[in-house]
PDB file of N, CA and C in Angstrom:
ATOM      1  N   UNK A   1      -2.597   1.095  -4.330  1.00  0.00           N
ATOM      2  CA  UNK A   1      -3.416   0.232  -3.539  1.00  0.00           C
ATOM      3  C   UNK A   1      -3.738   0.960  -2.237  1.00  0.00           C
ATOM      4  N   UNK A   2      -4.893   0.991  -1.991  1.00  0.00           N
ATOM      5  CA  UNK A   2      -5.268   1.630  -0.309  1.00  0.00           C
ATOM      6  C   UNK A   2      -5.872   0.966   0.423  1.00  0.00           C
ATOM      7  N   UNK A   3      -5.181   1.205   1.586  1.00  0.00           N
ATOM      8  CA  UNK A   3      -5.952   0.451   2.167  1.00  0.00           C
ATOM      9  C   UNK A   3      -6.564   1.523   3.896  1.00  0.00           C
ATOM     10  N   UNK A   4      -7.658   0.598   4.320  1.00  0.00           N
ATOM     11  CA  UNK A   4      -8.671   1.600   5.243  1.00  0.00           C
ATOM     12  C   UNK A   4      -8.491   1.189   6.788  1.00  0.00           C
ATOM     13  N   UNK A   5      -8.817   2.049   7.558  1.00  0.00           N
ATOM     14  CA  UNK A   5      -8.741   1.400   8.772  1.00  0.00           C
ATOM     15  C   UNK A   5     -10.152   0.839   9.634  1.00  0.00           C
ATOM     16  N   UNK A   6     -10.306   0.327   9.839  1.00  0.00           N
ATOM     17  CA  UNK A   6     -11.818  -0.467  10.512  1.00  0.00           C
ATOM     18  C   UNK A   6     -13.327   0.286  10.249  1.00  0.00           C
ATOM     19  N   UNK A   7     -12.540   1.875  10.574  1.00  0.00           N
ATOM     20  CA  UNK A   7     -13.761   2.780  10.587  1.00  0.00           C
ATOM     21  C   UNK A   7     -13.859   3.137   9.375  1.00  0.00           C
ATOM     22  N   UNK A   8     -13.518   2.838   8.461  1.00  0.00           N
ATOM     23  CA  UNK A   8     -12.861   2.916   7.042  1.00  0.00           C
ATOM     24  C   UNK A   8     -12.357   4.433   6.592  1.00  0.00           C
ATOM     25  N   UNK A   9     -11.730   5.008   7.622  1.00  0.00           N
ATOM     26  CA  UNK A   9     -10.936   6.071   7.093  1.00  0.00           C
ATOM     27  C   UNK A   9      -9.863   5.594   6.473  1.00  0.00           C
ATOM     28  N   UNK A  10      -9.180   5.982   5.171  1.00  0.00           N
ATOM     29  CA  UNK A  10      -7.711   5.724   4.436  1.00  0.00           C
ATOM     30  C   UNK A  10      -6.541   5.974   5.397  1.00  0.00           C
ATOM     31  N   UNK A  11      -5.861   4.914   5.609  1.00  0.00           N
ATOM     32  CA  UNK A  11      -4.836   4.607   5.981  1.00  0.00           C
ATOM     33  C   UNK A  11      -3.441   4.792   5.391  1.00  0.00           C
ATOM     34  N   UNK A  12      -3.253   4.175   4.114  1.00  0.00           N
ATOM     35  CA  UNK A  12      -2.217   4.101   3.407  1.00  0.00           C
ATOM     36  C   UNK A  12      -2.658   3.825   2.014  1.00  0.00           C
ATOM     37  N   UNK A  13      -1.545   4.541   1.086  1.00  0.00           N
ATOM     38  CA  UNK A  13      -1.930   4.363  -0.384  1.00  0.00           C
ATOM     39  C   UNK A  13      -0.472   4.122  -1.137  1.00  0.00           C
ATOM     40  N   UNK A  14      -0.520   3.145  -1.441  1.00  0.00           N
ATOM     41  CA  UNK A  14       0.701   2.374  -2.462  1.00  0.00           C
ATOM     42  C   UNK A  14       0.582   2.647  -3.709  1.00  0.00           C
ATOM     43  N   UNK A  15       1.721   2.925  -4.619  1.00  0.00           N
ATOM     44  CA  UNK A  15       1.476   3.219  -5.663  1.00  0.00           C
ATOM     45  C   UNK A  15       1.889   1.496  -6.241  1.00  0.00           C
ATOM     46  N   UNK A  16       0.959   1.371  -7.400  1.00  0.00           N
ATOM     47  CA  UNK A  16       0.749  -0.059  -7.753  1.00  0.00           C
ATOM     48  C   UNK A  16       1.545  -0.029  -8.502  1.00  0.00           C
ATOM     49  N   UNK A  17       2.367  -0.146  -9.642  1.00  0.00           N
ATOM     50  CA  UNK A  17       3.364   0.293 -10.295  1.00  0.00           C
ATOM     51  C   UNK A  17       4.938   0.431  -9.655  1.00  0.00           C
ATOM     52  N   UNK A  18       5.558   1.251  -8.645  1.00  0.00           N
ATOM     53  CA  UNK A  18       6.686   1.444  -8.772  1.00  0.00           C
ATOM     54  C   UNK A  18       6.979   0.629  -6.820  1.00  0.00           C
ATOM     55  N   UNK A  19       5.684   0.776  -6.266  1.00  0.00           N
ATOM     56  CA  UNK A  19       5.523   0.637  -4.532  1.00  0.00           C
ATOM     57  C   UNK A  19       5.808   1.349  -3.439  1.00  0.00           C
ATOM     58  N   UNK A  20       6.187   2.874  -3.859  1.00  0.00           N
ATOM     59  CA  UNK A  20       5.916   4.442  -3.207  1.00  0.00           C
ATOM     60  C   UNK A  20       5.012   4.279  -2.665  1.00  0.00           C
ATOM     61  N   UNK A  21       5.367   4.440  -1.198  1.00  0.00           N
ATOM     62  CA  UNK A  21       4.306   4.623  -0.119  1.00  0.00           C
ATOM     63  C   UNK A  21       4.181   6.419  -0.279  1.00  0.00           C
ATOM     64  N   UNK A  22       2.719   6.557  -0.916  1.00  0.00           N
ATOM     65  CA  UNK A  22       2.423   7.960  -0.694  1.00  0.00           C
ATOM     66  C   UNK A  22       2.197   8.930   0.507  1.00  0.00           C
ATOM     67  N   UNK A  23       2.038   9.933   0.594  1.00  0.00           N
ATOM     68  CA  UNK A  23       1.989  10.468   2.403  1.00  0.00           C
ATOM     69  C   UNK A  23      -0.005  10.604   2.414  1.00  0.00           C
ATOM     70  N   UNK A  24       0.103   9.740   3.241  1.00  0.00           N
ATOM     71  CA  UNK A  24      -1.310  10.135   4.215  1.00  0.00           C
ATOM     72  C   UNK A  24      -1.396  10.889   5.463  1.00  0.00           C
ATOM     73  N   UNK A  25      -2.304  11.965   5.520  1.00  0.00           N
ATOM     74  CA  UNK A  25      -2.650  12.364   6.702  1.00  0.00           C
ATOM     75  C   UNK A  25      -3.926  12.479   6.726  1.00  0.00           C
ATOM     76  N   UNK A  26      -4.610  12.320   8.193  1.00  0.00           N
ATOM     77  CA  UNK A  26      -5.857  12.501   8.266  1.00  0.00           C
ATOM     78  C   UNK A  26      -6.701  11.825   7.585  1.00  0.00           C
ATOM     79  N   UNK A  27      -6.390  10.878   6.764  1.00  0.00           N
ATOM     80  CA  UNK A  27      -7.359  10.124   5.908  1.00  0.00           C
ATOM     81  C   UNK A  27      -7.381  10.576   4.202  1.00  0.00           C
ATOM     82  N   UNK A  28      -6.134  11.815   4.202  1.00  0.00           N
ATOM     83  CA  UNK A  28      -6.407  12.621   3.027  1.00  0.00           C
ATOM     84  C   UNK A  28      -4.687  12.236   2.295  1.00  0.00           C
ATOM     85  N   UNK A  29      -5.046  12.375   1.070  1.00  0.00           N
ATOM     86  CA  UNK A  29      -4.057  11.825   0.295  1.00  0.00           C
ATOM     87  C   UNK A  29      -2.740  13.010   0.435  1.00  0.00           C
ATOM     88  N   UNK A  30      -1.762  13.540   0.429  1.00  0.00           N
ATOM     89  CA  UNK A  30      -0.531  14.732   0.577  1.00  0.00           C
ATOM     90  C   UNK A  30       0.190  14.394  -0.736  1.00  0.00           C
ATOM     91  N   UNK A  31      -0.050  13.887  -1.736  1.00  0.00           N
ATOM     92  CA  UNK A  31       0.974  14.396  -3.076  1.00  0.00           C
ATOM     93  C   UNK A  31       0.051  13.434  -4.105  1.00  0.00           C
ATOM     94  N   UNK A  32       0.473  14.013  -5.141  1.00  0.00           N
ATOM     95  CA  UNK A  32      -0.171  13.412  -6.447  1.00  0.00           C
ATOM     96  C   UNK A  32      -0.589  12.438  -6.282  1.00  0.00           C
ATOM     97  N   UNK A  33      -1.905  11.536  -6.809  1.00  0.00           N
ATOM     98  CA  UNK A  33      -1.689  10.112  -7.005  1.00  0.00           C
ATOM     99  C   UNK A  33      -3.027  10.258  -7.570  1.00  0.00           C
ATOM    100  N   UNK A  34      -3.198   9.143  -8.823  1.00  0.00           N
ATOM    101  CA  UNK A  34      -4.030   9.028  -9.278  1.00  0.00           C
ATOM    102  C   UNK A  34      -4.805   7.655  -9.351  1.00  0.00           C
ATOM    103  N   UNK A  35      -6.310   7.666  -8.782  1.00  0.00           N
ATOM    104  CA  UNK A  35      -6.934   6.129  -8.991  1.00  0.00           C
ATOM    105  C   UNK A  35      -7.524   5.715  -9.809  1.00  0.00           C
ATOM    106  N   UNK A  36      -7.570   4.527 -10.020  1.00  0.00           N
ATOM    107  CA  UNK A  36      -8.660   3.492 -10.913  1.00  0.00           C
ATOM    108  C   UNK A  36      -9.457   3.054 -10.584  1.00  0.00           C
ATOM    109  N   UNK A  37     -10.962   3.492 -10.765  1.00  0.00           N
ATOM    110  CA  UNK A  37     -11.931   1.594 -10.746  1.00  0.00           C
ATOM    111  C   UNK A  37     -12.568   1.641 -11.649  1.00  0.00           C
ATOM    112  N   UNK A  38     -12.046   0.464 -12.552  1.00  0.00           N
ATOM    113  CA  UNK A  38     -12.459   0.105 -13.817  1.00  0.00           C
ATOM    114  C   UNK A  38     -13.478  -1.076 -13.618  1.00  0.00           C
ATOM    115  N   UNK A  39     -14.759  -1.081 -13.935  1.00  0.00           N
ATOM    116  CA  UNK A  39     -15.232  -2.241 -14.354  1.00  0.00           C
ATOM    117  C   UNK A  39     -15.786  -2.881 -15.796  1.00  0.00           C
ATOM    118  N   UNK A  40     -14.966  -3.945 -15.657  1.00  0.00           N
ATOM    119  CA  UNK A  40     -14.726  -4.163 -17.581  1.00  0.00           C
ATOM    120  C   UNK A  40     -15.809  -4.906 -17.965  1.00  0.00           C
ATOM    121  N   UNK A  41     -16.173  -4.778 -18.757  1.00  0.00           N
ATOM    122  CA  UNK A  41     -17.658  -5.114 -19.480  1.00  0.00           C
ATOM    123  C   UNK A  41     -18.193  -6.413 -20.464  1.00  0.00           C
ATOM    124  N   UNK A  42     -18.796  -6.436 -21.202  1.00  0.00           N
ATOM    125  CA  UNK A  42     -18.846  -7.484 -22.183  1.00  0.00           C
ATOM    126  C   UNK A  42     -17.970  -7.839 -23.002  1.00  0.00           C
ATOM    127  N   UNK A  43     -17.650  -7.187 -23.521  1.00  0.00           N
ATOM    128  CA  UNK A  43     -16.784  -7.031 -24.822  1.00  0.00           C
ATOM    129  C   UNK A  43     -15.328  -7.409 -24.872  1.00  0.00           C
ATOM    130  N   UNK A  44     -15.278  -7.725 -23.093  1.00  0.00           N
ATOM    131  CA  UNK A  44     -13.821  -8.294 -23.104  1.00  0.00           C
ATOM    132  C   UNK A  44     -13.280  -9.207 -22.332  1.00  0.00           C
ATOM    133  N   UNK A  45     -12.134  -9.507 -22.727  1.00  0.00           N
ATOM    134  CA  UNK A  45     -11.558 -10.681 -21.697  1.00  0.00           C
ATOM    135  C   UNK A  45     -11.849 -10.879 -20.034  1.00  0.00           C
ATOM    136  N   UNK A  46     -12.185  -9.814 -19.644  1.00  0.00           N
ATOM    137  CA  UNK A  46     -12.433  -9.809 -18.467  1.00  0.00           C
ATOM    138  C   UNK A  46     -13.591  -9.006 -17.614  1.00  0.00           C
ATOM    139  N   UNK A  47     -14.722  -9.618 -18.812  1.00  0.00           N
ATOM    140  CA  UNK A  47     -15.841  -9.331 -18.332  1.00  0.00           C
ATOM    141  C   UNK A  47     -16.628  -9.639 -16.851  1.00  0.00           C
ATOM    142  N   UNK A  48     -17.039  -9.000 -16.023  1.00  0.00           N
ATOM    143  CA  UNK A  48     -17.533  -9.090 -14.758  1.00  0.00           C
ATOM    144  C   UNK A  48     -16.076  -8.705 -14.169  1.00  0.00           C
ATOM    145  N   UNK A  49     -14.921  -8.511 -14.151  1.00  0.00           N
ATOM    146  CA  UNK A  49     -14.265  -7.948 -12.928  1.00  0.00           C
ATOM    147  C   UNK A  49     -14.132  -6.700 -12.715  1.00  0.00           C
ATOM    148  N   UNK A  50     -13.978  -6.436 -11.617  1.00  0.00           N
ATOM    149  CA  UNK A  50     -13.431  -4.998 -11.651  1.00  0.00           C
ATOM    150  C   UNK A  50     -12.203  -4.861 -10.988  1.00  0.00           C
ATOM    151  N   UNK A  51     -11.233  -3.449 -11.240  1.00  0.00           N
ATOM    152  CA  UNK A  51      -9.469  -3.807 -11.020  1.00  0.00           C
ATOM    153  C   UNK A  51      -9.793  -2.303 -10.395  1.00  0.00           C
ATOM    154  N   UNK A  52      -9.257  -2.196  -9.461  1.00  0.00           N
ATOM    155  CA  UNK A  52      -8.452  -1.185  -8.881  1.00  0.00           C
ATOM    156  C   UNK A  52      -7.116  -0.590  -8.496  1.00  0.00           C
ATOM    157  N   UNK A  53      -6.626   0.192  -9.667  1.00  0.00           N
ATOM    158  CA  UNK A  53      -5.333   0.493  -8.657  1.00  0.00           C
ATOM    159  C   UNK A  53      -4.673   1.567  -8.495  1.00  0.00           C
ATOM    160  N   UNK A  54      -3.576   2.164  -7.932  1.00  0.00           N
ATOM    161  CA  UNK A  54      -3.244   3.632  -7.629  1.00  0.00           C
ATOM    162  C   UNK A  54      -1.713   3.929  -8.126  1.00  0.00           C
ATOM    163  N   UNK A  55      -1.833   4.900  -8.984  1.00  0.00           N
ATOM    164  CA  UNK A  55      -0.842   5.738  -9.443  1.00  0.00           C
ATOM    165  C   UNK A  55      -0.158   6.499  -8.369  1.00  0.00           C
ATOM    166  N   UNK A  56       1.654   6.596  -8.522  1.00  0.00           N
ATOM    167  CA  UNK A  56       2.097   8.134  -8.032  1.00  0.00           C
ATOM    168  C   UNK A  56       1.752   8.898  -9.482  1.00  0.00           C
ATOM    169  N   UNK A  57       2.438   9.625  -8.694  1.00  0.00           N
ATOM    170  CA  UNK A  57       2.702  10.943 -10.043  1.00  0.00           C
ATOM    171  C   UNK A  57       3.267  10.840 -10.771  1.00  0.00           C
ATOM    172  N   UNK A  58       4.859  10.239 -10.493  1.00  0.00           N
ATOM    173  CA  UNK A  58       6.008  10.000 -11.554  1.00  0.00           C
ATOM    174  C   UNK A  58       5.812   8.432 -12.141  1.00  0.00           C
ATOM    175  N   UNK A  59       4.590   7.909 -11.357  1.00  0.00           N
ATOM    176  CA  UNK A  59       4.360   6.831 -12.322  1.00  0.00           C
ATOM    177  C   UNK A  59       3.492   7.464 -13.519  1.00  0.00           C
ATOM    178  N   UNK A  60       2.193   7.914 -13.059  1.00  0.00           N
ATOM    179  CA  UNK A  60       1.688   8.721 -14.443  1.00  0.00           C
ATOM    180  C   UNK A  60       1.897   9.184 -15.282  1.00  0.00           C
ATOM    181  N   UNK A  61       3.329  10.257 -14.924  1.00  0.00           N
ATOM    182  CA  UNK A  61       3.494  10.583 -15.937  1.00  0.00           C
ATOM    183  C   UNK A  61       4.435   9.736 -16.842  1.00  0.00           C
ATOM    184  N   UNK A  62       5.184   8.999 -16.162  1.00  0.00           N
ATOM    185  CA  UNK A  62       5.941   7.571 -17.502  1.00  0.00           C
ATOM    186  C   UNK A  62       4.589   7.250 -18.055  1.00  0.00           C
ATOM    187  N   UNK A  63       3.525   6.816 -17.883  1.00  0.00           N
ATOM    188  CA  UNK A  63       2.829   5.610 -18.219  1.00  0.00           C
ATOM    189  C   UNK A  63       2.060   7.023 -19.657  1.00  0.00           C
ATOM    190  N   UNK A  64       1.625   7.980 -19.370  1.00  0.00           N
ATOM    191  CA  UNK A  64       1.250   8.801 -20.650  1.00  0.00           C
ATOM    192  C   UNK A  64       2.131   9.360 -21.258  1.00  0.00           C
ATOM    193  N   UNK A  65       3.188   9.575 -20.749  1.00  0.00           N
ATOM    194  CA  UNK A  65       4.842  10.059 -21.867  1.00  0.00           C
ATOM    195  C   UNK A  65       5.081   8.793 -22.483  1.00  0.00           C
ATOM    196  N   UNK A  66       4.139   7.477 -22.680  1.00  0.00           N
ATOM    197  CA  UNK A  66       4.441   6.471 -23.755  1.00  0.00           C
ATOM    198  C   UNK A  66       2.984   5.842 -24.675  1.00  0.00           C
ATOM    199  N   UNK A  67       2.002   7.159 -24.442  1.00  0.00           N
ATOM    200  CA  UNK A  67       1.041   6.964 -25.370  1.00  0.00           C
ATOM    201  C   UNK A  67       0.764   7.832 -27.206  1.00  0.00           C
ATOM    202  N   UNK A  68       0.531   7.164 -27.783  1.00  0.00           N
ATOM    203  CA  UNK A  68       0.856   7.695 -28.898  1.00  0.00           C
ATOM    204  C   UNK A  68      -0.245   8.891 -29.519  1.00  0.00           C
ATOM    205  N   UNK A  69      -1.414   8.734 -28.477  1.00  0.00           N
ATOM    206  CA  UNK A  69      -2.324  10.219 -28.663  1.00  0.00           C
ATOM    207  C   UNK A  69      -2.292  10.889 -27.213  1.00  0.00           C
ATOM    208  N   UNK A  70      -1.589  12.162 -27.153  1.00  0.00           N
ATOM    209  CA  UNK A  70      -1.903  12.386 -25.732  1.00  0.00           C
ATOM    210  C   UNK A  70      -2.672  12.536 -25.021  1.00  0.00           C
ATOM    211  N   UNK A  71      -2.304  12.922 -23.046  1.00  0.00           N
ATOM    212  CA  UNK A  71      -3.524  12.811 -22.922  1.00  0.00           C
ATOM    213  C   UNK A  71      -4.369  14.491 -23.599  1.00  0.00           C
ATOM    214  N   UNK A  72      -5.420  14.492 -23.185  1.00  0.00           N
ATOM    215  CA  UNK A  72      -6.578  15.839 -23.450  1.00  0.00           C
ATOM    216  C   UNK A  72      -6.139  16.438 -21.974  1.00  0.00           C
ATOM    217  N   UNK A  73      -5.478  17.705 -21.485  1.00  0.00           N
ATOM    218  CA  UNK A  73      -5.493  18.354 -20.731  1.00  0.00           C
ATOM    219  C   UNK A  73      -6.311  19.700 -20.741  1.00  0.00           C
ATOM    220  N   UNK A  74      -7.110  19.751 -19.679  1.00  0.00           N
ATOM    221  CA  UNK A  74      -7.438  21.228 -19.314  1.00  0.00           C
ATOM    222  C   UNK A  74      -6.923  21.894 -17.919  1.00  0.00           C
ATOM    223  N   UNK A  75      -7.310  23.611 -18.148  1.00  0.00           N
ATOM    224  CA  UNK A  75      -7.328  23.619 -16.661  1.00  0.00           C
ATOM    225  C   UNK A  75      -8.728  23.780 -16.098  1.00  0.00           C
ATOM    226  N   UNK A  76      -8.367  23.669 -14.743  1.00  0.00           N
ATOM    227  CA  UNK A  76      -9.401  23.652 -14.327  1.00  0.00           C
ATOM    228  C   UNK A  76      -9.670  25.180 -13.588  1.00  0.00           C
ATOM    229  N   UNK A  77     -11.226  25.456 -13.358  1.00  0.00           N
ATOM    230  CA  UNK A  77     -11.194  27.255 -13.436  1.00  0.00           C
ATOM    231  C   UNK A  77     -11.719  27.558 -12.468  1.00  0.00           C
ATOM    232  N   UNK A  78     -12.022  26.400 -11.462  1.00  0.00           N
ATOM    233  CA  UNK A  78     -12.328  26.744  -9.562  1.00  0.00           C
ATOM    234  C   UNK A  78     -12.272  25.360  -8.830  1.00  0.00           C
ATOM    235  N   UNK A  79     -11.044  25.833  -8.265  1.00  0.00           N
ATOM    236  CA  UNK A  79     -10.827  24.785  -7.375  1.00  0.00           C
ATOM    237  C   UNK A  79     -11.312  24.658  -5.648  1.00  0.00           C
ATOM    238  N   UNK A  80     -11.670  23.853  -6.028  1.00  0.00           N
ATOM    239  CA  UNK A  80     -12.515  23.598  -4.545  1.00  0.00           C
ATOM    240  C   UNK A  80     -11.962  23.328  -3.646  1.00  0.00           C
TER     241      UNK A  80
END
């Protein structure tokens, strides 16, 4: 979960899952974390909403060390 400060620079980022306050500086995220914004569509129970929320790292990786196709990893070949 993140949240912004008035000028809407990022403030703080919660991991939604375990509640690890991740390190912010400067507005910039300092260790793993991965986000969501899903907006779910026709086809399902919860058509018209949209959910946002934020991964650590060691939540991620529990949550795909219990999927039964993994994920698709690459690397990546210039990092910006």
């Amino acid at each position: 979960m993140k949240k912004y400060n008035k000028n809407g620079r990022l403030e703080s980022v919660i991991c939604n899952n375990c509640g690890k306050k991740l390190a912010v500086e400067q507005g910039i995220v300092r260790e793993g974390a991965m986000s969501v914004d899903h907006v779910w569509d026709y086809f399902s129970e919860k058509d018209g909403q949209i959910h946002h929320f934020d991964l650590c790292e060691e939540c991620y990786d529990i949550l795909i060390g219990e999927f039964k196709i993994p994920v698709d990893i690459e690397e990546q070949v210039e990092l910006l």
